[in-house]
Protein backbone atom coordinates (compact mmCIF):
# COMPACT_ATOMS: atom_id res chain seq x y z
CA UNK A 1 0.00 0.00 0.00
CA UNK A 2 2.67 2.48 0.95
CA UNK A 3 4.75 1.89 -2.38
CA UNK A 4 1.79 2.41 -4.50
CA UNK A 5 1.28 5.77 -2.27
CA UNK A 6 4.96 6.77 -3.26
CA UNK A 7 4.47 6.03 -6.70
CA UNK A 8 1.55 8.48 -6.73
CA UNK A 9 3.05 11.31 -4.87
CA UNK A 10 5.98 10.57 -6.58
CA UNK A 11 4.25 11.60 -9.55
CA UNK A 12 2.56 14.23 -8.75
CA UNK A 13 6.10 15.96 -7.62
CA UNK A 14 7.33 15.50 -11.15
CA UNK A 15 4.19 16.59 -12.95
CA UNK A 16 4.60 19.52 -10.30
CA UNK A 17 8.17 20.41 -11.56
CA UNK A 18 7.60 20.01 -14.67
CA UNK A 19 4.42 22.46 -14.76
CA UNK A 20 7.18 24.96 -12.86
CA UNK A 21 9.66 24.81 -15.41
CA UNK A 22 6.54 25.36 -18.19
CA UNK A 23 5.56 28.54 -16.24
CA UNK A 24 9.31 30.20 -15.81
CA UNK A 25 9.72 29.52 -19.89
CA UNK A 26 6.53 30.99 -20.49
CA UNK A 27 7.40 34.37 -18.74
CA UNK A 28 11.57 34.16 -19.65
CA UNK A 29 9.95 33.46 -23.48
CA UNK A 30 7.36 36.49 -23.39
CA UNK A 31 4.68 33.76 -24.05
CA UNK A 32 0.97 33.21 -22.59
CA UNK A 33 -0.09 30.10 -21.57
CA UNK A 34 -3.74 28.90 -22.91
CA UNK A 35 -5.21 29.15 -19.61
CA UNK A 36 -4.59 32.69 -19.04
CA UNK A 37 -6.03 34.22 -22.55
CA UNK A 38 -8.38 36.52 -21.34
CA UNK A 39 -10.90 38.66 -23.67
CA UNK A 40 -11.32 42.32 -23.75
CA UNK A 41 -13.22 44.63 -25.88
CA UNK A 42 -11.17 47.15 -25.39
CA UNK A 43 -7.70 47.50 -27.75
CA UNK A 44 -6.65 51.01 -26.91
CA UNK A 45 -2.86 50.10 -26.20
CA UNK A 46 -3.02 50.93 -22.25
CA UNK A 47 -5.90 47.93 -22.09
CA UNK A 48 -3.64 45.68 -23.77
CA UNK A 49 -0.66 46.52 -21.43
CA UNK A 50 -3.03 46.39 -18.32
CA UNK A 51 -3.87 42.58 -20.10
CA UNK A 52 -0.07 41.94 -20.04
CA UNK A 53 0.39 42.79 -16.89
CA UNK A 54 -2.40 40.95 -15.35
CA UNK A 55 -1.34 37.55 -17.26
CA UNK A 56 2.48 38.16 -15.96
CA UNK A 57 1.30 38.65 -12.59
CA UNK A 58 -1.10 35.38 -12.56
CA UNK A 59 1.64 32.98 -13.86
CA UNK A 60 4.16 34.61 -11.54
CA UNK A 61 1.51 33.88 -8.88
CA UNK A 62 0.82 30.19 -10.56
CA UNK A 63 4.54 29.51 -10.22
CA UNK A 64 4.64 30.54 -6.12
CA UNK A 65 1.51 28.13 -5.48
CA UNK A 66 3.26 25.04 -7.67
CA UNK A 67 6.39 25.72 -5.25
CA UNK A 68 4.48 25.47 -1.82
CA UNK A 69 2.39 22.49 -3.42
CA UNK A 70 6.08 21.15 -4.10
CA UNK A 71 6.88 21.54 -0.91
CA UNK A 72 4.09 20.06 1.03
CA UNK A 73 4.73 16.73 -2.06
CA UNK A 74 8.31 16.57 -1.05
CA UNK A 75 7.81 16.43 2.57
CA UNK A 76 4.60 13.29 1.87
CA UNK A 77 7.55 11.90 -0.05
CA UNK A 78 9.96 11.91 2.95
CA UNK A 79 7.13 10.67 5.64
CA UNK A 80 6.17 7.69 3.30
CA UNK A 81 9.81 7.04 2.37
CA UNK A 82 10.58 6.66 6.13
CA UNK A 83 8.03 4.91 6.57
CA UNK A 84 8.88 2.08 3.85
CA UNK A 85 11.99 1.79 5.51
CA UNK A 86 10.93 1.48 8.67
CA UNK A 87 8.77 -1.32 7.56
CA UNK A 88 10.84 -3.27 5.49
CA UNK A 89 14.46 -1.90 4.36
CA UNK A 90 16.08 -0.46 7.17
CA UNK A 91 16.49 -3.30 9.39
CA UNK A 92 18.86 -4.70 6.72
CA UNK A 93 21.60 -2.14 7.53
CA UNK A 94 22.02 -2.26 11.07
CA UNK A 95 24.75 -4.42 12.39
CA UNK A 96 23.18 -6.96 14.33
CA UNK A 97 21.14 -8.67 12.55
CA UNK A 98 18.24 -11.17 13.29
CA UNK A 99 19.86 -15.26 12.96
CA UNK A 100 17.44 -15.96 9.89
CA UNK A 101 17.38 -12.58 8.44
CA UNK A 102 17.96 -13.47 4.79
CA UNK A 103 15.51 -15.58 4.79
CA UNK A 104 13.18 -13.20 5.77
CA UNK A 105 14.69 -10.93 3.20
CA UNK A 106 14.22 -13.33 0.64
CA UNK A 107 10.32 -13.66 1.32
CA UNK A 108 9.93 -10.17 1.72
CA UNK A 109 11.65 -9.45 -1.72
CA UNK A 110 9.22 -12.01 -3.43
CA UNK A 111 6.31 -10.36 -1.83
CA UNK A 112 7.49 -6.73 -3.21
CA UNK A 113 8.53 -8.56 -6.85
CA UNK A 114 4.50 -9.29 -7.05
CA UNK A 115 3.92 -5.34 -7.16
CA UNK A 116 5.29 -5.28 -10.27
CA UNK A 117 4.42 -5.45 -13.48
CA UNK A 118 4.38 -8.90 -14.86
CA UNK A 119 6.28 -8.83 -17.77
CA UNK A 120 9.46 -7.37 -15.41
CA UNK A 121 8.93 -9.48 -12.50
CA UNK A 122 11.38 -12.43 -14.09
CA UNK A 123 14.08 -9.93 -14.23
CA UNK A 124 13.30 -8.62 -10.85
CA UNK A 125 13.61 -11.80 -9.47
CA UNK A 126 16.61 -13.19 -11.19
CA UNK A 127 18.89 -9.75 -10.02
CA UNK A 128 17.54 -10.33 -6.08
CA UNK A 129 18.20 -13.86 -6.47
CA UNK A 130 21.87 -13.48 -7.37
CA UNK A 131 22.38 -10.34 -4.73
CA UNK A 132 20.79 -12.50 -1.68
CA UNK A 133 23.02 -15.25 -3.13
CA UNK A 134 26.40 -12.73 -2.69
CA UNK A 135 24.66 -11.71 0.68
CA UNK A 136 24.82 -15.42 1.75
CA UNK A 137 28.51 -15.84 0.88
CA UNK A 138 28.92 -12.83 2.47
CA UNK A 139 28.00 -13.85 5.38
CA UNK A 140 28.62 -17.56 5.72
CA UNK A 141 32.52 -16.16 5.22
CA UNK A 142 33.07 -12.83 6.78
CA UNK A 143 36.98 -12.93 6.70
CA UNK A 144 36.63 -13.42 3.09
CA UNK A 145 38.81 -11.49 0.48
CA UNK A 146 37.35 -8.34 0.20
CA UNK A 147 37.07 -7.68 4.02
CA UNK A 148 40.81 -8.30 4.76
CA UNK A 149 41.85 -6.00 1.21
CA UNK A 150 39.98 -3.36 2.67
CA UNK A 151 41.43 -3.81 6.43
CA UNK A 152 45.00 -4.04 4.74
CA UNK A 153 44.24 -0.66 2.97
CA UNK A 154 43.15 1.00 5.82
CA UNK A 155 46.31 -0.20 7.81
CA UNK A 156 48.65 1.05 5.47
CA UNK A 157 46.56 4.44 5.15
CA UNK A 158 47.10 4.88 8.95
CA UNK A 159 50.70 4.13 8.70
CA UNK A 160 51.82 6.23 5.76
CA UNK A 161 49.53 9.38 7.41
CA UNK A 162 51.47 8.09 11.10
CA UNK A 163 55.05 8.60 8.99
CA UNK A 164 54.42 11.62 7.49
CA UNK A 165 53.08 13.61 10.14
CA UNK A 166 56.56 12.68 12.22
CA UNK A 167 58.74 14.61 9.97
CA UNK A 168 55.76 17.37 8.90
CA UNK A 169 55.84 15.94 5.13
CA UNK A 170 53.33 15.70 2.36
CA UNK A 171 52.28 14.38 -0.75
CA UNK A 172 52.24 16.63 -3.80
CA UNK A 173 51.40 15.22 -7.38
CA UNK A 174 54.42 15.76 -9.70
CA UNK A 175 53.72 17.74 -12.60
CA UNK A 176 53.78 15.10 -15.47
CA UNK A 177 52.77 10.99 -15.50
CA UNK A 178 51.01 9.87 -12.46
CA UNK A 179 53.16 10.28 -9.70
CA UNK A 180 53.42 11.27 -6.68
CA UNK A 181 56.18 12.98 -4.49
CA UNK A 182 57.08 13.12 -0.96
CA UNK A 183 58.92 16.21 0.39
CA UNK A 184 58.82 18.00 4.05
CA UNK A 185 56.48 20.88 4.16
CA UNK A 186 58.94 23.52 4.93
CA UNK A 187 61.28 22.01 1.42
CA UNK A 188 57.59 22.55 -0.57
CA UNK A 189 57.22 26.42 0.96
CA UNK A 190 60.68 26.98 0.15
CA UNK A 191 60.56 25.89 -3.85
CA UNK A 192 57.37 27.68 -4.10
CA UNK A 193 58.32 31.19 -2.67
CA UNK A 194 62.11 30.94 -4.10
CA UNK A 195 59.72 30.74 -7.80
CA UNK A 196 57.85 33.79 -7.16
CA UNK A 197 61.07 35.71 -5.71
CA UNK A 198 62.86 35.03 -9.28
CA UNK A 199 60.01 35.70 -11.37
CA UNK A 200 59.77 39.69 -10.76
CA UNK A 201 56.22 39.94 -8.90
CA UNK A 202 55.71 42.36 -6.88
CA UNK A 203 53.78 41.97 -3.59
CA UNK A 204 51.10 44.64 -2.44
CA UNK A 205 49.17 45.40 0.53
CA UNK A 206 46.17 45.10 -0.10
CA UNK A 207 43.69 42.45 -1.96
CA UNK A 208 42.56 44.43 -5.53
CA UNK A 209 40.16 41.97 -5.74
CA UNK A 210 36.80 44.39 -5.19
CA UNK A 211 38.56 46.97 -7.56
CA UNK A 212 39.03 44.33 -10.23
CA UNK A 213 35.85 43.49 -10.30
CA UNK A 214 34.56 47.35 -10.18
CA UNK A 215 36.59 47.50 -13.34
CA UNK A 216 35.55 44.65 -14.93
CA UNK A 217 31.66 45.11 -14.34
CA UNK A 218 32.20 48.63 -15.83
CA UNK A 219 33.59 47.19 -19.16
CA UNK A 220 31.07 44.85 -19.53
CA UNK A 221 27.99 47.63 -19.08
CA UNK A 222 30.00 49.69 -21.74
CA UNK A 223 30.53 47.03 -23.82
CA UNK A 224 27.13 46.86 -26.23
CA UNK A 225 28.70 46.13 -29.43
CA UNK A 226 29.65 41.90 -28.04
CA UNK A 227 27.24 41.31 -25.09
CA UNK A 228 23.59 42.03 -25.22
CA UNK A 229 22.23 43.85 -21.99
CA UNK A 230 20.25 40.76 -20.69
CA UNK A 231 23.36 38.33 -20.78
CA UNK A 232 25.32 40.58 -19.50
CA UNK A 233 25.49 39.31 -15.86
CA UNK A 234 26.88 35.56 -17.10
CA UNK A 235 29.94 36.93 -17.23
CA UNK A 236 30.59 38.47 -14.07
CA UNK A 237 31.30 36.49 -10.91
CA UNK A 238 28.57 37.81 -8.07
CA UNK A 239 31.39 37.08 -5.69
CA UNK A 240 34.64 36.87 -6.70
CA UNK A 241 37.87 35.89 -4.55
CA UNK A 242 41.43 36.02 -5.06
CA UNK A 243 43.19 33.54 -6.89
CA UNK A 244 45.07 30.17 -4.68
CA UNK A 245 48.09 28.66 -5.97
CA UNK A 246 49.56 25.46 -5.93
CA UNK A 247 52.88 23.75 -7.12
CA UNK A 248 53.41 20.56 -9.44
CA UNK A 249 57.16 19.57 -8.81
CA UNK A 250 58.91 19.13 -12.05
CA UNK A 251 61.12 16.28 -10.82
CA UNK A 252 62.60 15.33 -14.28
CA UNK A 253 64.27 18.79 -14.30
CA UNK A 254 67.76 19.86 -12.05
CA UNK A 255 67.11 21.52 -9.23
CA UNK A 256 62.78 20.31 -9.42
CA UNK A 257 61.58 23.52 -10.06
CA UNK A 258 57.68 24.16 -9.65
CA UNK A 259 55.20 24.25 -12.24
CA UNK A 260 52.55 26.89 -10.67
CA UNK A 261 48.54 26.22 -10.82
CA UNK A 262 46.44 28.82 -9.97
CA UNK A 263 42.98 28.63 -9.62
CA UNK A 264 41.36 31.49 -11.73
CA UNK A 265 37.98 30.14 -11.48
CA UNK A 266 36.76 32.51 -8.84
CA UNK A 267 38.58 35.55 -10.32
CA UNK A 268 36.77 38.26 -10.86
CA UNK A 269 37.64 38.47 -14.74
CA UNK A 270 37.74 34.00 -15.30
CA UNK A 271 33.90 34.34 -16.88
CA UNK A 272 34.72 37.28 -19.44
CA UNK A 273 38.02 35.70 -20.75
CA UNK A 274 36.20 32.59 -21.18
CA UNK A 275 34.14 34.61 -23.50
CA UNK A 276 36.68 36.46 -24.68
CA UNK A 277 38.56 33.83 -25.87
CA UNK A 278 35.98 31.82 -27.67
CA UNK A 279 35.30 35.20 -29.50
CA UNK A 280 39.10 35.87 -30.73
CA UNK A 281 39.34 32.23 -32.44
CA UNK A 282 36.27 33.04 -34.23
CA UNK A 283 37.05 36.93 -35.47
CA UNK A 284 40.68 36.65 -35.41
CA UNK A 285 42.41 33.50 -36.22
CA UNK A 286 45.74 32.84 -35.92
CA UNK A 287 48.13 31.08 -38.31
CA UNK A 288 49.78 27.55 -36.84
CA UNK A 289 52.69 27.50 -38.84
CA UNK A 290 54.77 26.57 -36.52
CA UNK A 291 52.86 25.06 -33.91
CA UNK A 292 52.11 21.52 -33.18
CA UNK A 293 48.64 19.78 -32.30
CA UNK A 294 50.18 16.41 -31.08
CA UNK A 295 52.65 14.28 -31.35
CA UNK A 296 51.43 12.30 -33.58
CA UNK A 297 51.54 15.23 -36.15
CA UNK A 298 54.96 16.04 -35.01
CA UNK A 299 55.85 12.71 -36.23
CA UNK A 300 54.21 12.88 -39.56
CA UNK A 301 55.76 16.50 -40.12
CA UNK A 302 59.29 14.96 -39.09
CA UNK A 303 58.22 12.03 -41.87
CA UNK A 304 58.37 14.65 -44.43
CA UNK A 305 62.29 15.87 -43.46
CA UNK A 306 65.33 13.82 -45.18
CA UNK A 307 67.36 12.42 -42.02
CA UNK A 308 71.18 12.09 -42.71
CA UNK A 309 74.24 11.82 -40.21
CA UNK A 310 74.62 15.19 -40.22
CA UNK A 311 70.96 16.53 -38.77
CA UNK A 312 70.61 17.99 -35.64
CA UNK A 313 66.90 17.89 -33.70
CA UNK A 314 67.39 20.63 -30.92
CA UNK A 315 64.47 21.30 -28.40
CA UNK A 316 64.04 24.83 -26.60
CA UNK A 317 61.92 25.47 -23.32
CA UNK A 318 60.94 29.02 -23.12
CA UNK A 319 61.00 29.57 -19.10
CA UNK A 320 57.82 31.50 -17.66
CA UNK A 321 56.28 32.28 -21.40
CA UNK A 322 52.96 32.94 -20.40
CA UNK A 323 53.91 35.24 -17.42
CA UNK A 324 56.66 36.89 -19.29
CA UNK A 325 55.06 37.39 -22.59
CA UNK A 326 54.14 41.39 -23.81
CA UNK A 327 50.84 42.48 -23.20
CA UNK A 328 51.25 45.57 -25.53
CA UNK A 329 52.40 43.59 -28.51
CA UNK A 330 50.15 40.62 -27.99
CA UNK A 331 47.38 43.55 -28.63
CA UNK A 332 49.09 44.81 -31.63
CA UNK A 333 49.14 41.74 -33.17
CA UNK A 334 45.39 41.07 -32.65
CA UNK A 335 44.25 44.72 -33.91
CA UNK A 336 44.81 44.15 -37.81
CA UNK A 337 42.30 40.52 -37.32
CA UNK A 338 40.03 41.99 -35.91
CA UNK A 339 39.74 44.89 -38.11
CA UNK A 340 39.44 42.66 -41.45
CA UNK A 341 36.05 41.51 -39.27
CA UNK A 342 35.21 45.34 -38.76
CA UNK A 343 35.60 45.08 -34.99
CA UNK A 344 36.80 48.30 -33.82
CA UNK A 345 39.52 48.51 -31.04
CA UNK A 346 40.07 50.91 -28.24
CA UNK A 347 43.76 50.75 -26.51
């Protein structure tokens, strides 16, 4: 009796959503739903805007009754739920257990199989047949092999956590393959501040966050010619923070230098560059004439080179590119693109 009661309920919350979702379309959409056309005589232009703003204010009034109604249908859903397993599935989980509880399980499970539809009760029965069957090995053998993997991982969890807290270490990922490195805290601190003392930042006093974001917000409300006025608030975070940074230790290198990650996706500015960005590879592509995909074009480019005893393959690194690369020039290269798609540029 109680399923069939949380079948209907159950129901009646989706058909509930689902008549919310019709509602919120219907007003983001500018549309009227059939069962608020109303008819008036009059069509002098302030009737028809009193019309519009009756119908907006009745679905907008619709839409606050279908969320208390979804309300009082999720909280029928709880009370039944608990009830169910009260009555039949919670007993299952608690430790002790009753001496001939599976085969109570067994006989309740064939009495909740007959609540089904025939055609799936075959299936039904098969898949509870084969998990009561696992249950039984389960518990006819509780030092099986699973229990005693799982107390073994624990063990060693405790240990390696016991070892490193000793000598205050921890466990970083290294910055390429999948592998992980163990170094003291204070080594980690070190590599990480010793990069940002050799790569010329300055520090400041105070977090620029809030005047970032002033900025920003005042770009995007003077930019109309990109971003239409009612999308403009995707691309400004409501509220930002500043950025976190971790380090990747290059261990293949002399000296394992850090590889920096920072975390830009709570910057005040990470929304508009995403934008930004997917707008510059449309109106100003760049040539790849001397960039790579993949390595497996790498190798079919090399393919196409005559290899003697005399060739030479040299590889360069370019330290810090993206930190140390021209903002003024990167601009001037951009300018002529986007003016062949009649974009005009400010500096």
């Amino acid at each position: 009796m109680c399923i069939n009661q949380y079948k209907n309920v159950k129901k009646n919350l989706l058909t509930c959503i689902a008549n919310i979702y019709f509602n919120r379309q219907c007003i983001a959409r500018n549309l009227i739903p059939i069962y608020e056309e109303i008819q008036i005589s009059n069509t002098l232009p302030a009737a028809r805007h009193t019309r519009r703003k009756y119908q907006t204010q009745r679905i907008r009034d619709e839409i606050k009754f279908l969320y208390a109604k979804k309300q009082n249908l999720n909280y029928q859903l709880y009370q039944l739920h608990v009830q169910i397993c009260n009555s039949w599935v919670l007993k299952y989980y608690f430790h002790y257990k009753p001496k001939n509880w599976i085969n109570e399980l067994a006989l309740e499970s064939e009495i909740a199989i007959h609540s089904v539809p025939p055609q799936d009760q075959e299936a039904i029965r098969y898949q509870v047949a084969r998990n009561i069957e696992s249950l039984y090995k389960h518990q006819t053998n509780p030092n099986n092999y699973l229990n005693r993997t799982a107390h073994n991982e624990r063990k060693v969890s405790k240990q390696i956590k016991y070892k490193l807290s000793q000598p205050k270490a921890i466990i970083v990922k290294a910055d390429k393959g999948n592998t992980i490195i163990t170094l003291s805290e204070a080594h980690y601190h070190n590599k990480t501040k010793e990069f940002i003392d050799n790569s010329n930042f300055k520090p400041i006093t105070s977090n620029p966050t809030n005047t970032y974001q002033k900025s920003i917000k005042q770009a995007i409300n003077k930019c109309n010619l990109l971003i239409p006025k009612e999308l403009k608030w995707k691309y400004s975070n409501l509220k930002p923070t500043a950025t976190s940074l971790r380090s990747l230790i290059k261990f293949y290198k002399a000296g394992a230098p850090i590889r920096p990650i920072v975390n830009w996706q709570n910057a005040p500015a990470y929304k508009i560059a995403h934008f930004i960005t997917d707008l510059l590879k449309t109106l100003a592509p760049l040539t790849y004439t001397y960039n790579v995909k993949n390595s497996a074009q790498q190798i079919e480019d090399l393919q196409d080179i005559t290899c003697d005893n005399n060739l030479n393959l040299a590889s360069f690194d370019t330290k810090n590119m993206y930190t140390n690369m021209p903002t003024s020039e990167v601009l001037q290269i951009i300018k002529p693109h986007l003016s062949i798609n009649t974009i005009t540029t400010t500096s």
